[in-house]
N, C-alpha and C. Protein backbone atom coordinates (compact mmCIF):
# COMPACT_ATOMS: atom_id res chain seq x y z
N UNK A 1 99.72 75.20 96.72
CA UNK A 1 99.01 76.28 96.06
C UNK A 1 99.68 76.63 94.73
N UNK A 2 101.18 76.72 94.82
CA UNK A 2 101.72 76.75 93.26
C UNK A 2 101.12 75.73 92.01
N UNK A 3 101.15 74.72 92.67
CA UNK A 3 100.42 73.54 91.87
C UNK A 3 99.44 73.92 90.84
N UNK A 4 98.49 73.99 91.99
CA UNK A 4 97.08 74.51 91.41
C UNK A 4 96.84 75.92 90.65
N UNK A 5 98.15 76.87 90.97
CA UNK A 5 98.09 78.00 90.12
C UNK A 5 98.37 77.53 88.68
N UNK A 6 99.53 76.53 88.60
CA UNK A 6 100.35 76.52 87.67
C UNK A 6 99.34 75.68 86.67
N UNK A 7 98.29 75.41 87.37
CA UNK A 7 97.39 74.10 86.47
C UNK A 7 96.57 74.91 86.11
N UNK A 8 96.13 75.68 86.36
CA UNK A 8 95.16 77.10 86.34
C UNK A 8 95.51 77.26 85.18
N UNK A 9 96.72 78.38 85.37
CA UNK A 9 97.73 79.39 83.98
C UNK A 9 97.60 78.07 83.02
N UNK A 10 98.01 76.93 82.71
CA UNK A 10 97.91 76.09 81.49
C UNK A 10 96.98 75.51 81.11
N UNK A 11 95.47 75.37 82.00
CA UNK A 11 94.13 75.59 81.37
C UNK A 11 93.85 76.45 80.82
N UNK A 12 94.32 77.47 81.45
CA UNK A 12 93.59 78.56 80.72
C UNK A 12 94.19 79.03 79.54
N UNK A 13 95.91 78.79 79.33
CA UNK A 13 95.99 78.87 78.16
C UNK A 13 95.70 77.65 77.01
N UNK A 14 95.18 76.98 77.43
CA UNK A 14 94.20 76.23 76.46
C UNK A 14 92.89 76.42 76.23
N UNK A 15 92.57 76.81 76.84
CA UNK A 15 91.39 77.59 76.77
C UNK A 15 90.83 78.78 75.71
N UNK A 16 91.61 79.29 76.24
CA UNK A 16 92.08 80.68 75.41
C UNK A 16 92.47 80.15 74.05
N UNK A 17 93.24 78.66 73.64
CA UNK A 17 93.74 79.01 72.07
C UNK A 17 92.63 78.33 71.64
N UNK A 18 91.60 77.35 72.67
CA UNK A 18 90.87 76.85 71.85
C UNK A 18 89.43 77.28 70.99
N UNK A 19 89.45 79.06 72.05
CA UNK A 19 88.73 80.10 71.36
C UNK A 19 88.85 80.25 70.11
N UNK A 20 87.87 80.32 68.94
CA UNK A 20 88.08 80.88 67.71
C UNK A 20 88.90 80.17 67.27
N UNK A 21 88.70 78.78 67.10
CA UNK A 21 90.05 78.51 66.79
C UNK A 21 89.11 77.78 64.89
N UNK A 22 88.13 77.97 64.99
CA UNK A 22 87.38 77.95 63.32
C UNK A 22 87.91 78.43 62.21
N UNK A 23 88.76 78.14 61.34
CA UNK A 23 89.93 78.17 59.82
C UNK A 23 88.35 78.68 59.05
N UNK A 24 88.74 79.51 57.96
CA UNK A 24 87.25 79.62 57.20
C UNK A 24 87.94 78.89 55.90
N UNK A 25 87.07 77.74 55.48
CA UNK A 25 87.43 76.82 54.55
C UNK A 25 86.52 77.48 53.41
N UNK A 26 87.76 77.44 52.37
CA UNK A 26 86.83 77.91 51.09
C UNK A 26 86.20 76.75 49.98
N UNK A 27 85.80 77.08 49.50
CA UNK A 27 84.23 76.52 48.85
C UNK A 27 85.31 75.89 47.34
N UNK A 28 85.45 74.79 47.11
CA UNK A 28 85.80 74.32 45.87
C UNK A 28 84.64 74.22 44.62
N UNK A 29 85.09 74.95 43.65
CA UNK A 29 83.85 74.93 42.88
C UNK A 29 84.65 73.67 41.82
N UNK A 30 83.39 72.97 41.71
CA UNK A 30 84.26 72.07 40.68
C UNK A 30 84.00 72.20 39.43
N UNK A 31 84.99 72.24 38.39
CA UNK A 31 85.20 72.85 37.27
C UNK A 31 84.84 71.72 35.78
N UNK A 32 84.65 70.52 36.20
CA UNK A 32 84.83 69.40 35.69
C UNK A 32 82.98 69.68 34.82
N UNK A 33 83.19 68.94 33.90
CA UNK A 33 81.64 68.84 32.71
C UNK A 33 80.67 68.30 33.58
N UNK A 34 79.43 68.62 34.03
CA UNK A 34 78.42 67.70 34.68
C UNK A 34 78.34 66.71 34.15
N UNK A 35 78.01 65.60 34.83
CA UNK A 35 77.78 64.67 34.55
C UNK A 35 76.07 64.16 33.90
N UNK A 36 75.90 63.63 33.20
CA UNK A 36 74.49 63.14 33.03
C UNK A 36 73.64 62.67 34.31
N UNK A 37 72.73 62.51 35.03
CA UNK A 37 72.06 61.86 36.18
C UNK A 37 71.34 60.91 35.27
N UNK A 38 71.49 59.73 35.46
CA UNK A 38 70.20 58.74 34.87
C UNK A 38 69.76 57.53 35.83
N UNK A 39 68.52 58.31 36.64
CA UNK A 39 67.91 57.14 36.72
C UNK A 39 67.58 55.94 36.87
N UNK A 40 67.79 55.07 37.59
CA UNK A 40 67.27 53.58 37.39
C UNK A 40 65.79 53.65 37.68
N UNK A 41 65.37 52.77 36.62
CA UNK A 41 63.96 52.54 36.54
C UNK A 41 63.49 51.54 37.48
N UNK A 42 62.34 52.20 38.09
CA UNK A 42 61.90 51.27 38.95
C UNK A 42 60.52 51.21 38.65
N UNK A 43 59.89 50.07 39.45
CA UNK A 43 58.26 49.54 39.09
C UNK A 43 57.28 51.11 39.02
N UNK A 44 57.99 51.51 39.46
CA UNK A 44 56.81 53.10 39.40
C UNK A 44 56.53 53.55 38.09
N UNK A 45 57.69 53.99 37.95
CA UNK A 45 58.32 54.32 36.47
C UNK A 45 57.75 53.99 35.21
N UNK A 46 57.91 52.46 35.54
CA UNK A 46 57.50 50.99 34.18
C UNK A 46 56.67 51.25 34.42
N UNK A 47 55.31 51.61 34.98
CA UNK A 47 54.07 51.32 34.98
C UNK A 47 54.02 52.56 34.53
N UNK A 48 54.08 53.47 34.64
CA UNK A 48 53.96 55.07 34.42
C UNK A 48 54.11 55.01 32.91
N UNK A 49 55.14 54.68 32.45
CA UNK A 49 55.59 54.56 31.21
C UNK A 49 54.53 53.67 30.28
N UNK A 50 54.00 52.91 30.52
CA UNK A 50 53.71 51.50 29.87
C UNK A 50 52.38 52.28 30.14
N UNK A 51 51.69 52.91 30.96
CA UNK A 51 49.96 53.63 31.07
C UNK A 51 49.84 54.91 29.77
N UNK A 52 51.30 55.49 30.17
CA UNK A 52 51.43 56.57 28.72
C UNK A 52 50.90 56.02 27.46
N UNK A 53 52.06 54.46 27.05
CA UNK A 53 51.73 54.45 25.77
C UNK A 53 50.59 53.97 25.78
N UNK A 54 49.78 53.42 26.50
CA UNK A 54 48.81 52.98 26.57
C UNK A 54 47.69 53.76 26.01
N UNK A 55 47.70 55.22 26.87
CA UNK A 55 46.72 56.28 26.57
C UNK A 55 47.02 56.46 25.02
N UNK A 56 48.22 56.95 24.69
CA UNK A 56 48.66 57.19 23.02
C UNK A 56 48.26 56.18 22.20
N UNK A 57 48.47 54.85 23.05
CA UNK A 57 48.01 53.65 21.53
C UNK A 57 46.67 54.31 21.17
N UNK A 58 45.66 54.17 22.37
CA UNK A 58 44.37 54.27 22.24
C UNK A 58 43.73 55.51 21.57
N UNK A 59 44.61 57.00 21.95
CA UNK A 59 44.27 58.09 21.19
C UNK A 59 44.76 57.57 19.82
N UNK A 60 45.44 56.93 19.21
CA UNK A 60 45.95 57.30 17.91
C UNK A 60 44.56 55.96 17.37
N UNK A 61 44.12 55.26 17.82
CA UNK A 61 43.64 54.07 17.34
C UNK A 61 41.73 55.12 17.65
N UNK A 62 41.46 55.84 18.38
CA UNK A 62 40.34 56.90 18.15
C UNK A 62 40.59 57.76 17.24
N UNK A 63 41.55 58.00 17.14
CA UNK A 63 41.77 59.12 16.17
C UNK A 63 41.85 58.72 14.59
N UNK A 64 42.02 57.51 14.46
CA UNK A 64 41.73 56.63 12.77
C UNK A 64 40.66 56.34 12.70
């Protein structure tokens, strides 16, 4: 019966420390210049792009 007490008392004090045991980590703001984001062009894009000038060739070529 000591045994099992004694296994008891040292669960439970693990138990107990493993309560709350959450550090509150603070938030690094990073201080450094943003960086640019650019893009890689993909087939969406190129076509998107290439229909634009398309519309513009054609307005500027109605519009003379």
């Amino acid at each position: 019966m000591k045994k099992v007490m004694f296994f008891m008392a040292v669960a439970g004090m693990f138990a107990f420390a493993a309560c709350n045991n959450n550090n509150a980590t603070e938030e690094v703001i990073d201080t450094l210049p943003a960086e640019e984001i650019v893009e890689e062009p993909t087939c969406d894009t190129l076509v998107e792009a290439a229909a634009e000038e398309a519309v513009e060739a054609t307005a500027e070529a109605v519009a003379e």
